[in-house]
C-alpha atoms as a PDB file:
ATOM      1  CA  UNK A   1      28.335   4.552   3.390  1.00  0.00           C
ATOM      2  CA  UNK A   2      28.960   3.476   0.200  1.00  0.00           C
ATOM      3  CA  UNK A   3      28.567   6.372  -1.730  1.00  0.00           C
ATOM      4  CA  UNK A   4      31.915   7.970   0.091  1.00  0.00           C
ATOM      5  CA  UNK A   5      33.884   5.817   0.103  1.00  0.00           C
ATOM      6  CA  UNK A   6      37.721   5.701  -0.808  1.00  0.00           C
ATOM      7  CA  UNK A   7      38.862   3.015  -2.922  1.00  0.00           C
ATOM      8  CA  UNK A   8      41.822   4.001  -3.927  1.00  0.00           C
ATOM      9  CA  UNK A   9      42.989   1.630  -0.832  1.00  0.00           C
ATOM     10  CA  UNK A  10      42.187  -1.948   0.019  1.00  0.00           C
ATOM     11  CA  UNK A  11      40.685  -1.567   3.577  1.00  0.00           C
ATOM     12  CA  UNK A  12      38.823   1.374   1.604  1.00  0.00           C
ATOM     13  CA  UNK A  13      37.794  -0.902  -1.271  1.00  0.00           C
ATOM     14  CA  UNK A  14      36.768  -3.794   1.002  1.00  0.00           C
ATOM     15  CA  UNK A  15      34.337  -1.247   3.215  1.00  0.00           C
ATOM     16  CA  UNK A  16      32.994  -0.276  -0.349  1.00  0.00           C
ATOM     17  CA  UNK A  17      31.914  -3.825  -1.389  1.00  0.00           C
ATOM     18  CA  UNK A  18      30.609  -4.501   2.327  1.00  0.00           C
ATOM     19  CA  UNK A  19      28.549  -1.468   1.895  1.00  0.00           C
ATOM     20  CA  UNK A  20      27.406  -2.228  -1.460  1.00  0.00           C
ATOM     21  CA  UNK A  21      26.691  -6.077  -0.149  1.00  0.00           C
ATOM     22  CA  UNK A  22      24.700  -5.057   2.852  1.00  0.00           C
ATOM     23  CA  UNK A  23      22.583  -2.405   0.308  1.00  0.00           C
ATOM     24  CA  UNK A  24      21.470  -5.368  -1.745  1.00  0.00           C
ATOM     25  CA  UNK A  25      20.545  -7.549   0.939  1.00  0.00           C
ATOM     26  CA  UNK A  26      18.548  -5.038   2.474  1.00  0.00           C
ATOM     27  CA  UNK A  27      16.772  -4.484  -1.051  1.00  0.00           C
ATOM     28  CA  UNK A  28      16.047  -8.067  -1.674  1.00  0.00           C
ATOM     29  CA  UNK A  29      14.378  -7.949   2.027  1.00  0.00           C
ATOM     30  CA  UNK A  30      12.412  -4.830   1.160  1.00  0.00           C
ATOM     31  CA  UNK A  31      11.515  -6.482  -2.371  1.00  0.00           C
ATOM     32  CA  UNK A  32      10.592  -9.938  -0.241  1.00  0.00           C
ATOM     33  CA  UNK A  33       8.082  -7.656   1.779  1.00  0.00           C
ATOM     34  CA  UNK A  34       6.206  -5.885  -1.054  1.00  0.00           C
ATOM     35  CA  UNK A  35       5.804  -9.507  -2.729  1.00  0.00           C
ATOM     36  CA  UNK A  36       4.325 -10.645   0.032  1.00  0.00           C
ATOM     37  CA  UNK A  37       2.048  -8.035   0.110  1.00  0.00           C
ATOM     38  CA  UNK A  38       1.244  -7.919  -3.566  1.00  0.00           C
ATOM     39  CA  UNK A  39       0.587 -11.972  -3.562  1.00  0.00           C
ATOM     40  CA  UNK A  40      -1.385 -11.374  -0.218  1.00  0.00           C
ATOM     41  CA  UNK A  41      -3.693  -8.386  -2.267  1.00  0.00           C
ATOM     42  CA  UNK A  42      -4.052 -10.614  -5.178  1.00  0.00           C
ATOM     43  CA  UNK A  43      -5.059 -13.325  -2.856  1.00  0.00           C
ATOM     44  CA  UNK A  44      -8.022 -11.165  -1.744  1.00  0.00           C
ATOM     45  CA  UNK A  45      -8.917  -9.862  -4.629  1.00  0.00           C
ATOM     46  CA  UNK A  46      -9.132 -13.348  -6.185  1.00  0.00           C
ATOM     47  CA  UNK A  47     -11.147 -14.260  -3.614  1.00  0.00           C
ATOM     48  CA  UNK A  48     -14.089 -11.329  -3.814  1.00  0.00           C
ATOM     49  CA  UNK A  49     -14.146 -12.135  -7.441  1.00  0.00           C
ATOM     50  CA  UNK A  50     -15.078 -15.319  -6.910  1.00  0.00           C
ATOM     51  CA  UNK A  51     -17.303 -14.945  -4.039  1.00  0.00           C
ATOM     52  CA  UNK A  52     -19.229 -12.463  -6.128  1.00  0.00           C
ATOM     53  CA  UNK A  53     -19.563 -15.020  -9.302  1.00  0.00           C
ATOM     54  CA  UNK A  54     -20.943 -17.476  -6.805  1.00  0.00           C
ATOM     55  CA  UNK A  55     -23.603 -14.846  -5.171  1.00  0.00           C
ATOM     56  CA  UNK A  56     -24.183 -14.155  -8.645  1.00  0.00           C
ATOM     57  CA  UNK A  57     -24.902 -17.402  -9.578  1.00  0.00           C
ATOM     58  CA  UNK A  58     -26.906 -18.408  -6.541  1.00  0.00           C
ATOM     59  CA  UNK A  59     -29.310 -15.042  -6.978  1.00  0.00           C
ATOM     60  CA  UNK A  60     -30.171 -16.626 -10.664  1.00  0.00           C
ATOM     61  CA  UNK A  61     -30.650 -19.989  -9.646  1.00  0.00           C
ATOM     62  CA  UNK A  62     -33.375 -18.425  -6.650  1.00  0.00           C
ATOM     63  CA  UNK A  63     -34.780 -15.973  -9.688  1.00  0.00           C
ATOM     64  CA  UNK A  64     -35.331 -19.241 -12.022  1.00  0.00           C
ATOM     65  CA  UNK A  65     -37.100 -21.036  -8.884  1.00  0.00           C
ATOM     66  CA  UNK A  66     -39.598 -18.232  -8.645  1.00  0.00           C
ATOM     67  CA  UNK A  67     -40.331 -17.735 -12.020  1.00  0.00           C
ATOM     68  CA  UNK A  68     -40.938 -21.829 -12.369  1.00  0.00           C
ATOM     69  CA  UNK A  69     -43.199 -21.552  -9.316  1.00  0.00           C
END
């Protein structure tokens, strides 16, 4: 791991930075994953919002036909 390692020598040093490397790469994948999620979330969210503006808006108009009736 990265954390242990000896750099006081180049094969050391070089097993440092591939450790470090492979650490960020697996971040930015774990990072990719939660976006998705979070743009997936806000997606449905967005969505029930404006599904409930347009039930809203369809229960006036049927309230306004009645009370013209």
């Amino acid at each position: 791991s990265g954390s242990s390692a000896d750099i006081s020598t180049v094969d050391g040093a070089k097993a440092a930075v591939t450790a470090l490397s492979n650490a960020v790469k697996s971040l930015g994948n774990a990072q990719a994953v939660v976006g998705r999620g979070q743009n997936q979330f806000n997606f449905a969210v967005n969505l029930a919002q404006s599904q409930l503006s347009n039930i809203a808006a369809a229960e006036s108009r049927i309230r306004d036909a009645d009370l013209a009736q």
